[in-house]
N, C-alpha and C. Protein backbone atom coordinates (compact mmCIF):
# COMPACT_ATOMS: atom_id res chain seq x y z
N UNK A 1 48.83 -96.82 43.95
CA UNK A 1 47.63 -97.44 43.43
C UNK A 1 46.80 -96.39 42.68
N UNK A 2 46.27 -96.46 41.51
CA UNK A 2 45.64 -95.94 40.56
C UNK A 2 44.56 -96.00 41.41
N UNK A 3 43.62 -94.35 41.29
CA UNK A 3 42.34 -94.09 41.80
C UNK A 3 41.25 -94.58 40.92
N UNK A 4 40.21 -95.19 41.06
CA UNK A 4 39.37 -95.39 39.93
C UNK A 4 37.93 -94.47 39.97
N UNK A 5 36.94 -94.66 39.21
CA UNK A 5 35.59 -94.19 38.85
C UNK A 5 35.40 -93.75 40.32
N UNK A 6 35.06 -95.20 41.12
CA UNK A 6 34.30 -94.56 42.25
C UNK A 6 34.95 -93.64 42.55
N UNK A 7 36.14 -93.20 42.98
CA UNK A 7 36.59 -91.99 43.83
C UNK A 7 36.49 -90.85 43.23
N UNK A 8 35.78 -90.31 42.51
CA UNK A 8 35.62 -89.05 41.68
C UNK A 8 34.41 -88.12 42.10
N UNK A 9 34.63 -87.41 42.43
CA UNK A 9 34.24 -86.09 43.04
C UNK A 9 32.91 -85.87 41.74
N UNK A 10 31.87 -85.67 42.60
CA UNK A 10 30.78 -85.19 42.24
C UNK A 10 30.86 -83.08 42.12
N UNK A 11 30.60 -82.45 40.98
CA UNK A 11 30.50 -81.32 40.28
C UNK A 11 29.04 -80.70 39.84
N UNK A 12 29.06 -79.99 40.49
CA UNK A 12 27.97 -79.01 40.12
C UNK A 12 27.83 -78.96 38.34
N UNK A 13 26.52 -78.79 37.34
CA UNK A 13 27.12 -78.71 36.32
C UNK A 13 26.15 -77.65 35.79
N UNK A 14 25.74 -77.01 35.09
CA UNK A 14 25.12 -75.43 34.72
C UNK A 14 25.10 -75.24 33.41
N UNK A 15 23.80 -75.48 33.01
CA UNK A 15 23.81 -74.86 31.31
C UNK A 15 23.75 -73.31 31.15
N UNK A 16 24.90 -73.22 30.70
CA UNK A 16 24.89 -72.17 30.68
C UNK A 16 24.65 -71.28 28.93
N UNK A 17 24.55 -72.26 28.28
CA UNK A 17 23.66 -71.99 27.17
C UNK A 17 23.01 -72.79 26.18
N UNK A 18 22.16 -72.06 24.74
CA UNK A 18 20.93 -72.35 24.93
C UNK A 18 20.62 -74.03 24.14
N UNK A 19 22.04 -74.46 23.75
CA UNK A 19 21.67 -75.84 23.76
C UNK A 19 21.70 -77.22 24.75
N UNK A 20 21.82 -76.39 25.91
CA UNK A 20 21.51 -77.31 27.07
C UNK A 20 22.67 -78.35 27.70
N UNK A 21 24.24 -77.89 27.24
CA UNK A 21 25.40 -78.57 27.36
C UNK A 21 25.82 -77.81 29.07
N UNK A 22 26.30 -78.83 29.53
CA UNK A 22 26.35 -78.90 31.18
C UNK A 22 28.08 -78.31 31.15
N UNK A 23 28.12 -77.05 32.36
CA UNK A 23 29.37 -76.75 32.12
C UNK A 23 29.53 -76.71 33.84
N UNK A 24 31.29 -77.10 34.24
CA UNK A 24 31.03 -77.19 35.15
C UNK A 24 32.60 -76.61 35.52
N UNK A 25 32.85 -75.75 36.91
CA UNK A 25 33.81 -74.47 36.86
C UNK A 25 35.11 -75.78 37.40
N UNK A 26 35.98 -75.65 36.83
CA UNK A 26 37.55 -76.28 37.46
C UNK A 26 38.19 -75.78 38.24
N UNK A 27 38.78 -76.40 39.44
CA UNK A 27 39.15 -75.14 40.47
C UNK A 27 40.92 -75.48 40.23
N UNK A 28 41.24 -76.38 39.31
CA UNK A 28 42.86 -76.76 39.19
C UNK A 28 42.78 -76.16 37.78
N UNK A 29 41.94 -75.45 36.83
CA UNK A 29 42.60 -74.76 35.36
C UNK A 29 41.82 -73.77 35.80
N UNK A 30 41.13 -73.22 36.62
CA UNK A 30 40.37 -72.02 37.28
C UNK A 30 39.87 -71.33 35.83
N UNK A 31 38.90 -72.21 35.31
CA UNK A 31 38.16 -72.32 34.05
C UNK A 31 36.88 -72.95 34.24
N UNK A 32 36.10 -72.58 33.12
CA UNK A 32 34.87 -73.71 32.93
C UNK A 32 35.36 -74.74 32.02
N UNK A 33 34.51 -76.11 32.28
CA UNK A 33 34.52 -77.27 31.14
C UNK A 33 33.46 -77.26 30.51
N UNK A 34 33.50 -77.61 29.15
CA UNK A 34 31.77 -77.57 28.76
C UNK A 34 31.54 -79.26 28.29
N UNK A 35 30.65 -79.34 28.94
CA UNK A 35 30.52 -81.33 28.73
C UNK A 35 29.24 -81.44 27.55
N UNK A 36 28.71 -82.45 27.81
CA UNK A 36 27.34 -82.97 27.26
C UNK A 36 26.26 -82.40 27.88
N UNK A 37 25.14 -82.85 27.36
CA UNK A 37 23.96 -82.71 27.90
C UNK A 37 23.26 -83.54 29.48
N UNK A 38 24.19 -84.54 29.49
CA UNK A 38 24.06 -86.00 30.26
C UNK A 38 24.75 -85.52 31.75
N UNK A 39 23.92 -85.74 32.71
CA UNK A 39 24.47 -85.85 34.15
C UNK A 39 25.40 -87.38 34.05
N UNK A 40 26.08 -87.93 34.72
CA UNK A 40 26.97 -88.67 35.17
C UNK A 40 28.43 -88.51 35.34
N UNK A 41 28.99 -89.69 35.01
CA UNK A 41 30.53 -89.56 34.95
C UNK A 41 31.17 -89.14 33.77
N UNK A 42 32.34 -88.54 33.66
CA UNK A 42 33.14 -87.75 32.05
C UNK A 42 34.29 -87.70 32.59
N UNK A 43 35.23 -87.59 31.30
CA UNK A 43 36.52 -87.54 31.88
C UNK A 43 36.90 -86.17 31.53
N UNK A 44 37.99 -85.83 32.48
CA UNK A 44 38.50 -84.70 32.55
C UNK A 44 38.86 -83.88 31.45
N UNK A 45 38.24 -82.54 31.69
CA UNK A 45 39.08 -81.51 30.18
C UNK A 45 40.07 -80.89 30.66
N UNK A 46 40.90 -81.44 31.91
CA UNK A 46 41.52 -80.16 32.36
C UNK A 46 42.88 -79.89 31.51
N UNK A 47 43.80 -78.85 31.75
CA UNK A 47 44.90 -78.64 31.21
C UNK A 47 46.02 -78.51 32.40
N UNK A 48 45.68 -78.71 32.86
CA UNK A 48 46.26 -78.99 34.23
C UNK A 48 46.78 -79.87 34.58
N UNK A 49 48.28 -80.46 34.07
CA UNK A 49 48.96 -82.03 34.40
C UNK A 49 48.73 -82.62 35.78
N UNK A 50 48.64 -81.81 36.60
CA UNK A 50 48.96 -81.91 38.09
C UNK A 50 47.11 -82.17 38.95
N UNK A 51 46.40 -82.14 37.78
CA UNK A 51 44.76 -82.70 38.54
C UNK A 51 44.47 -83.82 38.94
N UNK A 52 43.62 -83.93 39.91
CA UNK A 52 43.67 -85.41 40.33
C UNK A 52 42.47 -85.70 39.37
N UNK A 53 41.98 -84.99 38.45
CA UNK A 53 40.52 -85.52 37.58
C UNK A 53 41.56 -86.50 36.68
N UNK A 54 42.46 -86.01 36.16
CA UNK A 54 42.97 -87.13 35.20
C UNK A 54 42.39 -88.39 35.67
N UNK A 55 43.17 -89.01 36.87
CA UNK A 55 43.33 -89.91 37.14
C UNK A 55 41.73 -90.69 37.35
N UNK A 56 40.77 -89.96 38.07
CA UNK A 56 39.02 -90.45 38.46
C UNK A 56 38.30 -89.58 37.15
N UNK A 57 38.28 -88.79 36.23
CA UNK A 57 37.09 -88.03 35.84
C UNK A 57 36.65 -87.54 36.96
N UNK A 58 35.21 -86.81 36.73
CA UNK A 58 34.03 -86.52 37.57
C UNK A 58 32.74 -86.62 37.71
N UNK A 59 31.82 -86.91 38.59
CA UNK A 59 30.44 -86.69 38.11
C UNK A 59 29.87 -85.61 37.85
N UNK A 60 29.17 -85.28 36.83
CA UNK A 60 28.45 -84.14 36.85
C UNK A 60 26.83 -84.58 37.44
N UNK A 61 26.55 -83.53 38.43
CA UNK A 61 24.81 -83.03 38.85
C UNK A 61 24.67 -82.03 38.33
N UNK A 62 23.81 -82.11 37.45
CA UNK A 62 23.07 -80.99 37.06
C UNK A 62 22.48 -79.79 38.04
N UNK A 63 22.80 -78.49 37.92
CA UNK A 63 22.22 -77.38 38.88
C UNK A 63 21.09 -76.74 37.92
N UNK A 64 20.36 -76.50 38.43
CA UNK A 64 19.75 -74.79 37.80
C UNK A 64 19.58 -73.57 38.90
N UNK A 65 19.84 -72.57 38.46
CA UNK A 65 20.06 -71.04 39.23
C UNK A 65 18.14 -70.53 38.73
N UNK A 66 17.49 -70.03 40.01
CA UNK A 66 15.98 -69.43 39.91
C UNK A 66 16.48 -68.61 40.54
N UNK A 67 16.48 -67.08 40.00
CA UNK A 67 16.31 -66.16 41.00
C UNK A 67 17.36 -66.54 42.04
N UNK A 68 17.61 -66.65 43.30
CA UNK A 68 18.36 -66.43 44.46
C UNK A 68 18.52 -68.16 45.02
N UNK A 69 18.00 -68.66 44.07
CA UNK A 69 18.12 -70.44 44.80
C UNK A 69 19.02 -71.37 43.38
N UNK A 70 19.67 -72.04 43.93
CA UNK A 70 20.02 -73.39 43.28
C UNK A 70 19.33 -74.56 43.32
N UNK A 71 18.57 -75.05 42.41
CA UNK A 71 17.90 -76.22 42.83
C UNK A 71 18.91 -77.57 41.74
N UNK A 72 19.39 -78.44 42.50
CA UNK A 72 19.85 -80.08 41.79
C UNK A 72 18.96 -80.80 41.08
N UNK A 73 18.63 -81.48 40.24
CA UNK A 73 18.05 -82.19 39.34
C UNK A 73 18.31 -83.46 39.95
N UNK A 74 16.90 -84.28 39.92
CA UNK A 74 17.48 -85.58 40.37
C UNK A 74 17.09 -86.04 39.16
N UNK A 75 17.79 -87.33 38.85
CA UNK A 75 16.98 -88.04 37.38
C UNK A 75 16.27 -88.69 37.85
N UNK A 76 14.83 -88.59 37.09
CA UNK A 76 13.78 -89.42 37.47
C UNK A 76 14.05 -90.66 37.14
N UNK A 77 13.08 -91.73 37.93
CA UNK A 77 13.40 -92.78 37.78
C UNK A 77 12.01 -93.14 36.99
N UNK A 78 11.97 -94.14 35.92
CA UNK A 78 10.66 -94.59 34.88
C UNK A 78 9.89 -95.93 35.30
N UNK A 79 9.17 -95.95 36.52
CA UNK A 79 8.70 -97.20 36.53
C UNK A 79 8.70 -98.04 36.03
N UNK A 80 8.74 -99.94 36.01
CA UNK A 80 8.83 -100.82 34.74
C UNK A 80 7.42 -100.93 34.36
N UNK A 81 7.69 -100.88 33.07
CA UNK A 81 6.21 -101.42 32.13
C UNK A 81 5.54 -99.70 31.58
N UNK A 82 6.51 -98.51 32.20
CA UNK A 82 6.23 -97.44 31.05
C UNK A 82 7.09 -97.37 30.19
């Protein structure tokens, strides 16, 4: 049985430069991916035939690194009627 969306592993994701594109480390091409700007789901860059991302993608969460802490980004949510 084919894995779908839901089963896809949530990923740390890290701009790691200065146009704000979310990169996030592969532990099956023991590489970085460099995605979009957008937290959610993406499909796999790996080069790696044998990944189970083929099959689910992943989510990306956005990280940021301060000094000695990691803090996650939650997306805000926009009340209705702003």
């Amino acid at each position: 049985m084919a894995k779908k969306k839901h089963d896809a592993p949530v990923l740390l994701g890290i701009e790691r430069s200065e146009d704000g594109c979310l990169t996030i480390w592969c532990p099956y091409c023991a590489d970085f991916h460099r995605h979009g700007k957008e937290q959610g789901h993406v499909r796999a860059h790996c080069i790696d035939d044998n990944s189970p991302y083929h099959e689910t993608g992943y989510y990306i969460k956005k990280a940021k690194y301060y000094g000695r802490q990691v803090l996650i980004e939650e997306k805000e949510k926009t009340p209705p009627g702003r």
